[in-house]
Protein backbone atom coordinates (compact mmCIF):
# COMPACT_ATOMS: atom_id res chain seq x y z
CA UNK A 1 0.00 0.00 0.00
CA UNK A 2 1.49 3.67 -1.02
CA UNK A 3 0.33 6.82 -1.16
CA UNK A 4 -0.69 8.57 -4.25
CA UNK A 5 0.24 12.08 -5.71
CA UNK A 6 -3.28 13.27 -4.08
CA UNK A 7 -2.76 12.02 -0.87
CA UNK A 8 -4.72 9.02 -1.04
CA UNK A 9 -3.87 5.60 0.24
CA UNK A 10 -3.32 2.68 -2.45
CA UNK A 11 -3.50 -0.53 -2.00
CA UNK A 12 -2.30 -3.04 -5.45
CA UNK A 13 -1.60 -6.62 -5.61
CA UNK A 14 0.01 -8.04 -8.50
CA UNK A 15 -0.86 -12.41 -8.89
CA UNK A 16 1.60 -13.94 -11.94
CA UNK A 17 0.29 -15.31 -14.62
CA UNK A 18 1.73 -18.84 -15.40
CA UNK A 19 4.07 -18.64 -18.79
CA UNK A 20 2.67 -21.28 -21.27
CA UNK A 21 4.81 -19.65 -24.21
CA UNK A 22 6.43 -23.06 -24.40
CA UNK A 23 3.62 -25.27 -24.33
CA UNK A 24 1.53 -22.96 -27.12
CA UNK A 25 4.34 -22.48 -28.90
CA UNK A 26 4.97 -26.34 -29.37
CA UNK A 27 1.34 -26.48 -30.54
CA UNK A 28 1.82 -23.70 -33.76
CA UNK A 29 5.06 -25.64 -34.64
CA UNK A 30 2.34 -28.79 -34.47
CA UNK A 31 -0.16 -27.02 -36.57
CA UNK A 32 2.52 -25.43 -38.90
CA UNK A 33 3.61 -27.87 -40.10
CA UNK A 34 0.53 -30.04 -40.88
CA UNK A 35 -0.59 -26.97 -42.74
CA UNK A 36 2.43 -26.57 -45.01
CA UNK A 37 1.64 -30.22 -45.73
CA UNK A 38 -1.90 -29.61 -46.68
CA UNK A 39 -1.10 -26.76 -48.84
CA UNK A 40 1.45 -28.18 -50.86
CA UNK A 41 -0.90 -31.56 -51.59
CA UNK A 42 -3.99 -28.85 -52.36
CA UNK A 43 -1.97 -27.19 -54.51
CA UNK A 44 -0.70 -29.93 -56.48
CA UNK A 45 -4.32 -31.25 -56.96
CA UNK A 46 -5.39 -27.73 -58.16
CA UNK A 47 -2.87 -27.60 -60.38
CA UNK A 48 -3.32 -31.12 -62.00
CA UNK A 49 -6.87 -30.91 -62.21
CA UNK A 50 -7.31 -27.04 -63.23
CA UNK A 51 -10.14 -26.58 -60.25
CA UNK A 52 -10.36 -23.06 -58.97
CA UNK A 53 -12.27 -24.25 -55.75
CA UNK A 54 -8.84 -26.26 -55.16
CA UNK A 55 -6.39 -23.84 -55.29
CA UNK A 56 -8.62 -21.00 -53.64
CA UNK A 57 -8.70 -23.74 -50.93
CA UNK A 58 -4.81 -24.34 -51.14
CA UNK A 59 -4.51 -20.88 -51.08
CA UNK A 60 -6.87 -20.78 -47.66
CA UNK A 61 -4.41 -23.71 -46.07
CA UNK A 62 -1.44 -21.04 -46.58
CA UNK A 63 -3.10 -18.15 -44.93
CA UNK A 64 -3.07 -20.79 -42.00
CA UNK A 65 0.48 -21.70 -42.09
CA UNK A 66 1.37 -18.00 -42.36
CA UNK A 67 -1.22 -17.21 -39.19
CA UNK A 68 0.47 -20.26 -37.55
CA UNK A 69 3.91 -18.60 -38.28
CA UNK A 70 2.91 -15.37 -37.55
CA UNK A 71 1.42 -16.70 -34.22
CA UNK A 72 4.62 -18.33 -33.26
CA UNK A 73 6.41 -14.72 -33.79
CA UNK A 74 3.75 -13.46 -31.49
CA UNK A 75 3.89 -15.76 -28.83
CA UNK A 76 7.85 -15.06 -28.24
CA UNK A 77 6.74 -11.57 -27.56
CA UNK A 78 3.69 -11.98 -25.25
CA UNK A 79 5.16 -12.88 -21.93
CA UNK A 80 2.49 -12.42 -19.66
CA UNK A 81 4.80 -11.50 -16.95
CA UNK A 82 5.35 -7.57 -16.48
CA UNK A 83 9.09 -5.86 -16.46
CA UNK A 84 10.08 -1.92 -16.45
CA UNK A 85 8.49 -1.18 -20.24
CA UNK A 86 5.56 -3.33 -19.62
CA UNK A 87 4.31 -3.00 -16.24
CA UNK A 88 0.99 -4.39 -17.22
CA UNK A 89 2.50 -7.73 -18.92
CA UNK A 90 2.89 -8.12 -22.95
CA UNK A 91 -0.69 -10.03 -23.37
CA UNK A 92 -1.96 -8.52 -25.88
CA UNK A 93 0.77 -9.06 -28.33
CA UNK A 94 -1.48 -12.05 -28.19
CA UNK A 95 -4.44 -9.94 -29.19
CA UNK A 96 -2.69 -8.29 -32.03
CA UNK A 97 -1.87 -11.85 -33.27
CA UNK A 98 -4.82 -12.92 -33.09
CA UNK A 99 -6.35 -9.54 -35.29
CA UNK A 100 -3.57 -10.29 -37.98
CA UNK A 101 -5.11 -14.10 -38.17
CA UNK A 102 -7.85 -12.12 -39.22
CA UNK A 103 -6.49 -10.12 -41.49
CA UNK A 104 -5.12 -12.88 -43.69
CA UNK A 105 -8.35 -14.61 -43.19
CA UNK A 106 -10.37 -11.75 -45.09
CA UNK A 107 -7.53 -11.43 -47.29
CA UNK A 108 -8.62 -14.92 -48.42
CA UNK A 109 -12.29 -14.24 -48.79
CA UNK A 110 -11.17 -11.35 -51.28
CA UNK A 111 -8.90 -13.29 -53.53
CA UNK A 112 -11.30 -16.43 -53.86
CA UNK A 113 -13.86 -14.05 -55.38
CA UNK A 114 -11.58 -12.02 -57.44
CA UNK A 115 -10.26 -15.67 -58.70
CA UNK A 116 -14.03 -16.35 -59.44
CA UNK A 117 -14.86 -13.71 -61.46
CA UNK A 118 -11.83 -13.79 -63.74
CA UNK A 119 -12.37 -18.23 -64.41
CA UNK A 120 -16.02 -16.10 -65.28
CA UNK A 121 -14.34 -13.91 -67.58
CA UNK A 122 -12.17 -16.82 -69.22
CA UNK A 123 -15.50 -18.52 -70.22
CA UNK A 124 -15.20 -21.64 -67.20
CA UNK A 125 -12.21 -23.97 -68.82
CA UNK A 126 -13.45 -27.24 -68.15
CA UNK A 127 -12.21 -29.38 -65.08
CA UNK A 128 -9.71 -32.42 -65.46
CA UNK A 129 -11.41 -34.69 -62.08
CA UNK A 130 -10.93 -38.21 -61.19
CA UNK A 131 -11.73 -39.89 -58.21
CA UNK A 132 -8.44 -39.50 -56.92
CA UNK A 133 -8.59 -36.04 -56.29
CA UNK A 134 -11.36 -36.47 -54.44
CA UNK A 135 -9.85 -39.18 -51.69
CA UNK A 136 -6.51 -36.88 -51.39
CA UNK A 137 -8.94 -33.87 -50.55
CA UNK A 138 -11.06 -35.90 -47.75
CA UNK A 139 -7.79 -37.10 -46.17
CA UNK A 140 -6.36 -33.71 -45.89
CA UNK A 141 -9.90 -32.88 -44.61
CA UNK A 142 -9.80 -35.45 -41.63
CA UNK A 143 -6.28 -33.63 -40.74
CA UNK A 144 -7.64 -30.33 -40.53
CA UNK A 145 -10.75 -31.63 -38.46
CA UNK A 146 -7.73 -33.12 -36.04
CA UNK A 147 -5.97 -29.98 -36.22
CA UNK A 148 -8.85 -27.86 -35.17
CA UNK A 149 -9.71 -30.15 -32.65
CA UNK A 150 -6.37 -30.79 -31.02
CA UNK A 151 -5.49 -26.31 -31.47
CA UNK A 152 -8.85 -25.63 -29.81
CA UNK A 153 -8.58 -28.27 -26.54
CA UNK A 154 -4.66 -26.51 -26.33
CA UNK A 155 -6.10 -23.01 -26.37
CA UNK A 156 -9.04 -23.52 -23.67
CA UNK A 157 -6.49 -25.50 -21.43
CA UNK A 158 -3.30 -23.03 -21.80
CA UNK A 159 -5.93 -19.73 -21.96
CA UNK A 160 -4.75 -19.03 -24.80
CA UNK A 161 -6.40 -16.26 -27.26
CA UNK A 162 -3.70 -16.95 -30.10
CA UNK A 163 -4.22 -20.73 -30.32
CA UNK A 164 -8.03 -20.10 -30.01
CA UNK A 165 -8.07 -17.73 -32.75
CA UNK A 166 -5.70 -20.16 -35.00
CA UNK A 167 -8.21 -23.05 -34.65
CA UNK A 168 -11.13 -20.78 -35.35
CA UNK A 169 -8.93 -20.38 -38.69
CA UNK A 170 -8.32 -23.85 -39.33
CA UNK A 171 -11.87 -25.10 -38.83
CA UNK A 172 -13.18 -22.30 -41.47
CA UNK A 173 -10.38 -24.34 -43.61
CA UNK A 174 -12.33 -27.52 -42.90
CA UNK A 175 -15.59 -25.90 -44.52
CA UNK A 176 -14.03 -24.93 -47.46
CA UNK A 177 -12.81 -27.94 -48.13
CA UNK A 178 -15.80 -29.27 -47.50
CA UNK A 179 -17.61 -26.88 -49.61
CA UNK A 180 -15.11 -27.57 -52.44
CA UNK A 181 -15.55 -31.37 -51.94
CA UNK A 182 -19.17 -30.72 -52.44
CA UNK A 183 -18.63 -28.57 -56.00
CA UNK A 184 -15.99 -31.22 -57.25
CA UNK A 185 -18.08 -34.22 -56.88
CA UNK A 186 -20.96 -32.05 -58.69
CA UNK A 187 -18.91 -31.61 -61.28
CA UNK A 188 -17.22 -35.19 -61.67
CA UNK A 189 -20.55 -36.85 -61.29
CA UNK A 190 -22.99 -34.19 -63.56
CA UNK A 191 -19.96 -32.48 -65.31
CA UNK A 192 -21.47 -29.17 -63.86
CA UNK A 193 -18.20 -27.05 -64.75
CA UNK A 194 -20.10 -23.67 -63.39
CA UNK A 195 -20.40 -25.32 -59.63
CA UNK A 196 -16.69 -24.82 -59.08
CA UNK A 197 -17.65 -21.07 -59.45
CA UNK A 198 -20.21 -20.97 -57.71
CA UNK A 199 -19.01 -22.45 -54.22
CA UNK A 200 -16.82 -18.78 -54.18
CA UNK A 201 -19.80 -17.40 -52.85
CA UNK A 202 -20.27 -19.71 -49.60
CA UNK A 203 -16.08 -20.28 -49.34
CA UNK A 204 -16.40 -16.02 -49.14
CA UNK A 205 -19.27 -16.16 -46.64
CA UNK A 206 -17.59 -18.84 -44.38
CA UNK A 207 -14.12 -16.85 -44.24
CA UNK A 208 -15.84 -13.62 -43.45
CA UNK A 209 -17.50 -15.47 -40.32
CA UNK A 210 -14.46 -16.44 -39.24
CA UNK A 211 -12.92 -12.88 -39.66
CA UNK A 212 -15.84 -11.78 -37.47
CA UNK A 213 -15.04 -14.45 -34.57
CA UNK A 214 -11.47 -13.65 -34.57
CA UNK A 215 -12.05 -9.81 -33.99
CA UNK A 216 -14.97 -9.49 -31.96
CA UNK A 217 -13.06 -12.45 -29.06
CA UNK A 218 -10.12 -9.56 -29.38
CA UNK A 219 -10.46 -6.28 -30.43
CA UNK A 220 -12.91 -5.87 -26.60
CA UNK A 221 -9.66 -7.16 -25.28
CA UNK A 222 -7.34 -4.35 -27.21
CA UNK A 223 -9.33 -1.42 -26.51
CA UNK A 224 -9.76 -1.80 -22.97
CA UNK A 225 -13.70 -2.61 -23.20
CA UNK A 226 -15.12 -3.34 -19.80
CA UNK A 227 -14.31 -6.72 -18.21
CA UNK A 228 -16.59 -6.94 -15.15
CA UNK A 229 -19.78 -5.06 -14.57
CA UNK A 230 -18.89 -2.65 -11.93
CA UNK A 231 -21.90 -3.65 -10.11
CA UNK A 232 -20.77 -7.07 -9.90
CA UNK A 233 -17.39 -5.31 -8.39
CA UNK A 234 -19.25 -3.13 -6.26
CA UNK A 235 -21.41 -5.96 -4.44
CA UNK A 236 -18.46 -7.95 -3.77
CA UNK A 237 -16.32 -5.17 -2.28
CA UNK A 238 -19.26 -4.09 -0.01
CA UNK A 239 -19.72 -7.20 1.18
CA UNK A 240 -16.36 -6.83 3.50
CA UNK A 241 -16.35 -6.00 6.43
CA UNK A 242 -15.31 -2.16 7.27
CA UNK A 243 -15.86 -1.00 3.39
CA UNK A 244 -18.53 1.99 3.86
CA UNK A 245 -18.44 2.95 0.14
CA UNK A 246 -17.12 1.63 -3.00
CA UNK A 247 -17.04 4.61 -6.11
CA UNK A 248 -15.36 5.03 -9.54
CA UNK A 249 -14.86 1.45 -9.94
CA UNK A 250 -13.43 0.37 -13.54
CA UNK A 251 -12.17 -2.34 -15.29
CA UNK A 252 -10.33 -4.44 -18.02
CA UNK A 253 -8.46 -7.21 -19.28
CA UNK A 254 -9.96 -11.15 -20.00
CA UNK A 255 -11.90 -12.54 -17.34
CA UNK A 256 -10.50 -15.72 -16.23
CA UNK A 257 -7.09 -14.46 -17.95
CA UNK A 258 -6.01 -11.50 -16.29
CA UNK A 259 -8.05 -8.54 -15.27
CA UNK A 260 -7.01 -4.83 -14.04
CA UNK A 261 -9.64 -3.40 -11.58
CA UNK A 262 -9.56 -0.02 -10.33
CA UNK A 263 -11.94 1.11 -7.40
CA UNK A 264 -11.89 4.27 -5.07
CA UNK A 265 -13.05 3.36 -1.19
CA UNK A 266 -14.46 5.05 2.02
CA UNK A 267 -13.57 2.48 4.80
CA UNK A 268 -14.28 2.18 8.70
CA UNK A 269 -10.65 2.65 10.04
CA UNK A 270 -8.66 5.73 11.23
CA UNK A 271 -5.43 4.05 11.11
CA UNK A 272 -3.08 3.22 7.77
CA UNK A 273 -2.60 -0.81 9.15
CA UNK A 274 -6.42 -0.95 9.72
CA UNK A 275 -7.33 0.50 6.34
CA UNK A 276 -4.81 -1.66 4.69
CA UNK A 277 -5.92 -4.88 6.27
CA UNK A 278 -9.46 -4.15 5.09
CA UNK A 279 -8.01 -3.12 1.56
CA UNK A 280 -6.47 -6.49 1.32
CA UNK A 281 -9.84 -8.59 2.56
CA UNK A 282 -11.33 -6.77 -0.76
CA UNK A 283 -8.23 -7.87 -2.92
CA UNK A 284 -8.83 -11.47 -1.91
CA UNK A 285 -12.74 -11.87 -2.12
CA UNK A 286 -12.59 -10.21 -5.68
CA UNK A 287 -9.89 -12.51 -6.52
CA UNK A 288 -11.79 -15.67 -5.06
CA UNK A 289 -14.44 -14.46 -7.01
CA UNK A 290 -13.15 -13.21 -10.53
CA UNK A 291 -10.04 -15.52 -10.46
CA UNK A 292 -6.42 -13.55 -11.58
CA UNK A 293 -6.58 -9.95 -10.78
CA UNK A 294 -4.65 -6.96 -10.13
CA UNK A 295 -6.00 -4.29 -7.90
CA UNK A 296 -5.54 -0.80 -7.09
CA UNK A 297 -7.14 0.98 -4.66
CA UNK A 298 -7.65 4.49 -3.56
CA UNK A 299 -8.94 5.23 0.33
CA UNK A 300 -10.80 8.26 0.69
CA UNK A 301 -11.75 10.25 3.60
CA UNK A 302 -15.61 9.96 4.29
CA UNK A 303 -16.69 13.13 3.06
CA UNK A 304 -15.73 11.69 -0.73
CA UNK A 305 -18.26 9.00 -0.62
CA UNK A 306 -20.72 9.01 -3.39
CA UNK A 307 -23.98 7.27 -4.11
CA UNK A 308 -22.22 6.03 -8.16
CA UNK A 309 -20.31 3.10 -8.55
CA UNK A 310 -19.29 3.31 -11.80
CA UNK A 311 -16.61 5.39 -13.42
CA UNK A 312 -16.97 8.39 -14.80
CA UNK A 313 -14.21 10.07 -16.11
CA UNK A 314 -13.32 13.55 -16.73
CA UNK A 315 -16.74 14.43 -17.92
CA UNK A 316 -18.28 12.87 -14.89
């Protein structure tokens, strides 16, 4: 507990955040190089067989090994822990990760329809398809499903926003290669050369959807939106014993991650090691019941207590 430039008494506590750099990391070397593997076999059956649908997809599968790379860059700059340039931890290098997935993700979207409408313009070359194709396409399509599966499990158990956001990207690669699966077999079976065309317009769709995930999980995150409802704060903090009034309470971060709260606070104490002991009761039942947090607190003299709880900045 200090005192602050006004006077006030403040009381922080700072919990670590375990380091699972290593553990995601291993992971994105995992998933990089499964999808390096997938797009080179995609693009050699687009190639061979002329399908658009193929190589938009193998084109898809290297926006995933670059977000994989690109995640592993990430991840060697996000330790959670702070130091003297980052006193509030490097987590959201994470976030901005996570934001660039999505980038490269509607990247995609855009160059599978601009692909589209110029096979339109070149009056839709017909398809060389055999069954073979076909078989290569569903095995690289129960990899991805594995992927996604094994990325996703990873990212819940390490909380981790990057891996989460990678999977997201790798299971929209699983519906476009469903999708294309679909418009090949059309076309092998009923020699229906315009369906390979016309799955652009759901591969777009499904890519854009996955955009969306990516950045509304993250950009809340980046721009400091609130992370607990300050009444939720407020009812928790008044429920110690020797709190009198809880005011100006904010907060942000990832709940169940790491979250900053800020809270001003008339207490029942007219001595510093009283006030601090009740400061610290408040620190642990909003940790017990919001899980990692780090907590400042300014004591106020009776006279400042107010009837609103949540803050209001300058324009209060």
């Amino acid at each position: 507990m200090g005192v602050t430039s006004s006077g006030r008494l403040e009381g922080t506590t700072s919990p670590r955040r375990q380091d699972s750099r290593r553990d995601v990391k291993r992971v994105l070397l995992i998933a990089l190089t499964l999808n390096i593997s997938m797009t080179l076999l995609k693009l050699v059956i687009g190639l061979l067989s002329g399908s658009l649908a193929v190589l938009a997809d193998a084109m898809h599968s290297a926006t995933d090994a670059l977000s994989s790379l690109l995640g592993l860059f990430t991840n060697g700059l996000s330790d959670p822990q702070p130091d003297r340039d980052h006193p509030y931890g490097h987590d959201k290098y994470e976030g901005l990760g996570a934001v660039a997935i999505a980038g490269f993700i509607l990247f995609t979207a855009f160059e599978i329809l601009k692909s589209a409408i110029e096979r339109i313009a070149a009056g839709l070359p017909p398809l060389r398809l055999d069954g073979k194709e076909l078989l290569l396409l569903l095995i690289v399509l129960g990899c991805n499903g594995l992927l996604a599966s094994y990325e996703r499990s990873q990212g819940k158990r390490l909380n981790s926003q990057l891996l989460l956001a990678d999977a997201r990207h790798t299971t929209s690669d699983i519906w476009t290669t469903v999708v294309v699966l679909v418009g090949l077999a059309g076309v092998l079976l009923f020699r229906v050369t315009w369906l390979d065309v016309a799955m652009a317009v759901p591969l777009c769709l499904l890519l854009v959807r996955a955009c969306w995930q990516v950045l509304s999980s993250n950009l809340p995150w980046l721009v400091d939106q609130i992370a607990i409802a300050p009444e939720a704060i407020h009812e928790v903090a008044m429920g110690v014993p020797g709190v009198l009034n809880v005011h100006d309470i904010a907060s942000r971060g990832v709940l169940g991650q790491r979250v900053f709260i800020e809270l001003h606070m008339v207490v029942d104490a007219d001595d510093l090691p009283t006030a601090h002991r009740i400061t610290e009761l408040v620190e642990e039942h909003l940790e017990a019941r919001f899980g990692a947090v780090r907590c400042t607190i300014h004591l106020e003299p009776r006279e400042y207590a107010i009837a609103a709880i949540t803050f209001r900045g300058t324009h209060g």
